[in-house]
Structure formats: structure tokens, C-alpha cells
Protein backbone atom coordinates (compact mmCIF):
# COMPACT_ATOMS: atom_id res chain seq x y z
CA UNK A 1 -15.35 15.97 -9.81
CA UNK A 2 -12.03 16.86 -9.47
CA UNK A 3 -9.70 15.11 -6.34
CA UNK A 4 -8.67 18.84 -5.13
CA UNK A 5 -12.84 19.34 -4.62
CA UNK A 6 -13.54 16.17 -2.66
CA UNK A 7 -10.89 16.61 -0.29
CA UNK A 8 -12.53 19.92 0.44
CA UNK A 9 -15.55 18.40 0.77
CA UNK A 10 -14.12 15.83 2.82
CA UNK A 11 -12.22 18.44 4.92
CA UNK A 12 -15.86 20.18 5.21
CA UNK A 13 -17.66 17.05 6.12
CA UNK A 14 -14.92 16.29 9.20
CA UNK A 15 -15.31 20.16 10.35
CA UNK A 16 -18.44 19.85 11.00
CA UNK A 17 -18.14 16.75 12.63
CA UNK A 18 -15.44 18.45 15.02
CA UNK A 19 -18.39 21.62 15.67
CA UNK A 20 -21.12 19.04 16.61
CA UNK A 21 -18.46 17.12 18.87
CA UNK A 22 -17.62 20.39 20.65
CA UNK A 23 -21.29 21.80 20.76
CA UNK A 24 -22.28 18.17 22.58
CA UNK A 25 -19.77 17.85 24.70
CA UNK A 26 -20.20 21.43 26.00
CA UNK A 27 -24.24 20.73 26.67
CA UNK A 28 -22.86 17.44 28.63
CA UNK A 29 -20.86 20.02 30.71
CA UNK A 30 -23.12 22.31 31.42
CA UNK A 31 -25.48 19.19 32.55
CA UNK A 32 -23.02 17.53 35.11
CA UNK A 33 -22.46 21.17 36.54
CA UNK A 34 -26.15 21.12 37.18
CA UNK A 35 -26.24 17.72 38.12
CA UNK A 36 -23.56 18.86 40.84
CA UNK A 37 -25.19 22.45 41.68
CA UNK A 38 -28.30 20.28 42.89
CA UNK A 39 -26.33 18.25 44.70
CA UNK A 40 -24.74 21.55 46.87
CA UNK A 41 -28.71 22.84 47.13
CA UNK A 42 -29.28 19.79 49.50
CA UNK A 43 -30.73 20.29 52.86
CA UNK A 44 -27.34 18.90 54.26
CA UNK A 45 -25.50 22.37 52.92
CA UNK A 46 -26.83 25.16 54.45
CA UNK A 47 -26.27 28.80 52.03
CA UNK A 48 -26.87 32.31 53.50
CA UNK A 49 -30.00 34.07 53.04
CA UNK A 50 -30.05 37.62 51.71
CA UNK A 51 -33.13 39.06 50.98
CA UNK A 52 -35.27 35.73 51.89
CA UNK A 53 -33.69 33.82 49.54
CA UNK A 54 -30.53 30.95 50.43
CA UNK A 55 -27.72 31.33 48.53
CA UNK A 56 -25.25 27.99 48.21
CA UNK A 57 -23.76 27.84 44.49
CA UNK A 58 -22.99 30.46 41.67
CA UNK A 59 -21.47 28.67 38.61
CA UNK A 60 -19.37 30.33 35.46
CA UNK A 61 -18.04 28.21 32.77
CA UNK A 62 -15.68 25.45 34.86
CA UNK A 63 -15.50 27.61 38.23
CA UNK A 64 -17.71 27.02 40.97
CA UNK A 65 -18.35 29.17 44.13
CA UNK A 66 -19.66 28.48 47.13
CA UNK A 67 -21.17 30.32 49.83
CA UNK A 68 -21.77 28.53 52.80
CA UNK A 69 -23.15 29.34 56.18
CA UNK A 70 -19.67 28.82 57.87
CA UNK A 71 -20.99 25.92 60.28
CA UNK A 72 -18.68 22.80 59.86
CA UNK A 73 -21.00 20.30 58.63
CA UNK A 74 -22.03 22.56 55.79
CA UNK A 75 -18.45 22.23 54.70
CA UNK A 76 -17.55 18.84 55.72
CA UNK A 77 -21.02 17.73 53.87
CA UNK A 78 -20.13 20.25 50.75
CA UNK A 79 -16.53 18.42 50.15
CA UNK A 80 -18.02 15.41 50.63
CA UNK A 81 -20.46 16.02 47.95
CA UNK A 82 -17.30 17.38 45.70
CA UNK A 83 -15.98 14.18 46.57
CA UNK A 84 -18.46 12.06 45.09
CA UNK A 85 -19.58 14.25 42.03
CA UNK A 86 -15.39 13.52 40.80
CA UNK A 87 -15.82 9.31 41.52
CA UNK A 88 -19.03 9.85 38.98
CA UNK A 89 -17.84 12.67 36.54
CA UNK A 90 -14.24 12.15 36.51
CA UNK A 91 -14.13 15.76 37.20
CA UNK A 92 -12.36 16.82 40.58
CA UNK A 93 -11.86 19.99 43.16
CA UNK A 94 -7.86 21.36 42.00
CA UNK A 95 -7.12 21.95 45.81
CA UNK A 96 -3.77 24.16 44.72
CA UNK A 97 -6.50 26.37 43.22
CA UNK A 98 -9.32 26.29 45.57
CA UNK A 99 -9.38 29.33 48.20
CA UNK A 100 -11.63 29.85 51.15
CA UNK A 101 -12.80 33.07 52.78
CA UNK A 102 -14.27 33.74 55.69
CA UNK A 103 -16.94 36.62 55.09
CA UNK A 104 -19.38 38.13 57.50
CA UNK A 105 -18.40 38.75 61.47
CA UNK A 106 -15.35 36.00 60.93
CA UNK A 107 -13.63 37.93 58.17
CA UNK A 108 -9.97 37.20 58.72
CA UNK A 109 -10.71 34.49 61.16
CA UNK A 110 -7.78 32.20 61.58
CA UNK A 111 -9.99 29.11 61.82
CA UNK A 112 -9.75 26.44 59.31
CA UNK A 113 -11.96 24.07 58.52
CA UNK A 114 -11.36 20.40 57.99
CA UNK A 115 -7.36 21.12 57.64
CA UNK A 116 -6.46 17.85 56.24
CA UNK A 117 -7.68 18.98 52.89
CA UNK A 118 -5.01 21.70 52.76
CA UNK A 119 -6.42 24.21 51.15
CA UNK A 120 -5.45 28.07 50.85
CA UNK A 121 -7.52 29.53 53.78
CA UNK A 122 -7.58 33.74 52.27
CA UNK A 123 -7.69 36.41 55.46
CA UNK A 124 -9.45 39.28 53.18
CA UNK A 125 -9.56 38.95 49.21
CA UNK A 126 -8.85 35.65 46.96
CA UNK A 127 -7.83 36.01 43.45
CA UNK A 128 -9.66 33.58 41.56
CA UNK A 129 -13.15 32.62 41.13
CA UNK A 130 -12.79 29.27 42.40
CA UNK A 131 -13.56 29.70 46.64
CA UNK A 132 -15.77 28.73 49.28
CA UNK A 133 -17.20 31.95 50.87
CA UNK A 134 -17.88 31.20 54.64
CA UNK A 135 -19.81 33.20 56.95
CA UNK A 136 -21.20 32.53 60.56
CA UNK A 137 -23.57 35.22 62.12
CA UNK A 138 -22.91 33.48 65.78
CA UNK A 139 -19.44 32.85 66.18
CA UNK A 140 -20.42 30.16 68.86
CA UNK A 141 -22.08 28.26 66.25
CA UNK A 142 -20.06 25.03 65.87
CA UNK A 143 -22.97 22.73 64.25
């Protein structure tokens, strides 16, 4: 066998090797983002219901929504779990990136939730899919 044929087999060979690293570590993604969506379904983080059914999380590729029920604990308990899921994953909430809006009765609320995270607080409309939705039927509801 020629040397020009087994460096194209060798060039193969490492290919492939690159596809199966890519293919695993995409599966090991898509498992911590689960790992962390069950974490937001806690009873501690309260969703909104529409049609029976609570709504917390919706996931796509590396962005992460969430739609919360606009109390303060929900939030303060959904950070905190954001918090922890980066000290185990390594991955972490880009606060520069990461808008909030309040939906519901308090859309365009000025009210901001834990403030000394400093993130982008939206009146009406955000323009990327990372947020946190917020919405609180009762605006006297300060659980």
C-alpha cells in the first residue's frame, strides 16, 4: 500500500473520531439541559398554568426560557438553581444576554426583581430567546 493511501486512511480514521467526539458531546448536552430543566420543575419554582397544565421551562439548543409565576421566590429560587447547575456543569447564565419580561396584568411593570443581578428588565418585547417571562395574576402577591 502506497504512503499517499494510508494517510487517507489515517485522515479517515481521525474524522471519524472527530464525528463520534461531536455526536457524544452533544448527547452530554442535551443531558445536563435536562438535568437542569428538572431542576426548574421543582415545587420551589412555581410556572403558569394554561390549559391545566404548569408551564416553567421551554429549552432550544443552548437557550433556555423561563416562565415563571412572577412571585419573588419563584425567581429568587430559579437563579438560585441557575446558580448551582454552573458550580456543577461549568455552564453559567450570560447576564449581558439574559432579558426579563413581565407578561400578564404587570406587562411593562417597572418592578425588578432581585436587582443586584443586573439584568436587562424588557417593558414590552425582548429580542432574544434567552428571558425569564414573569407574570402575576394578583398584583398584591409578594410571596
Amino acid at each position: 500500500m502506497s504512503c499517499w493511501k494510508l494517510q487517507e486512511l489515517k485522515n479517515i480514521y481521525n474524522s471519524n473520531i472527530n464525528i463520534r467526539c461531536h455526536l457524544i458531546c452533544s448527547v452530554l448536552f442535551i443531558l445536563c439541559a435536562e438535568v437542569l430543566a428538572d431542576a426548574i420543575r421543582n415545587d420551589n419554582i412555581k410556572g403558569i398554568t394554561v390549559d391545566g397544565q404548569e408551564i416553567k421551562i421551554s429549552l432550544y439548543a443552548d437557550d433556555a426560557t423561563l416562565i415563571l409565576d412572577g412571585s419573588r421566590a419563584s425567581f429568587k429560587n430559579s437563579l438560585q438553581v441557575l446558580e448551582s447547575f454552573s458550580l456543577i456543569s461549568g455552564l453559567r447564565l450570560n447576564y449581558e444576554k439574559t432579558e426579563v419580561l413581565w407578561i400578564g396584568a404587570n406587562v411593562g411593570s417597572e418592578e425588578k426583581l432581585c436587582p443586584e443581578h443586573d439584568l436587562k428588565w424588557m417593558k414590552n418585547k425582548v429580542k432574544t430567546p434567552r428571558c425569564m417571562a414573569l407574570n402575576r395574576p394578583n398584583n398584591n402577591d409578594e410571596s
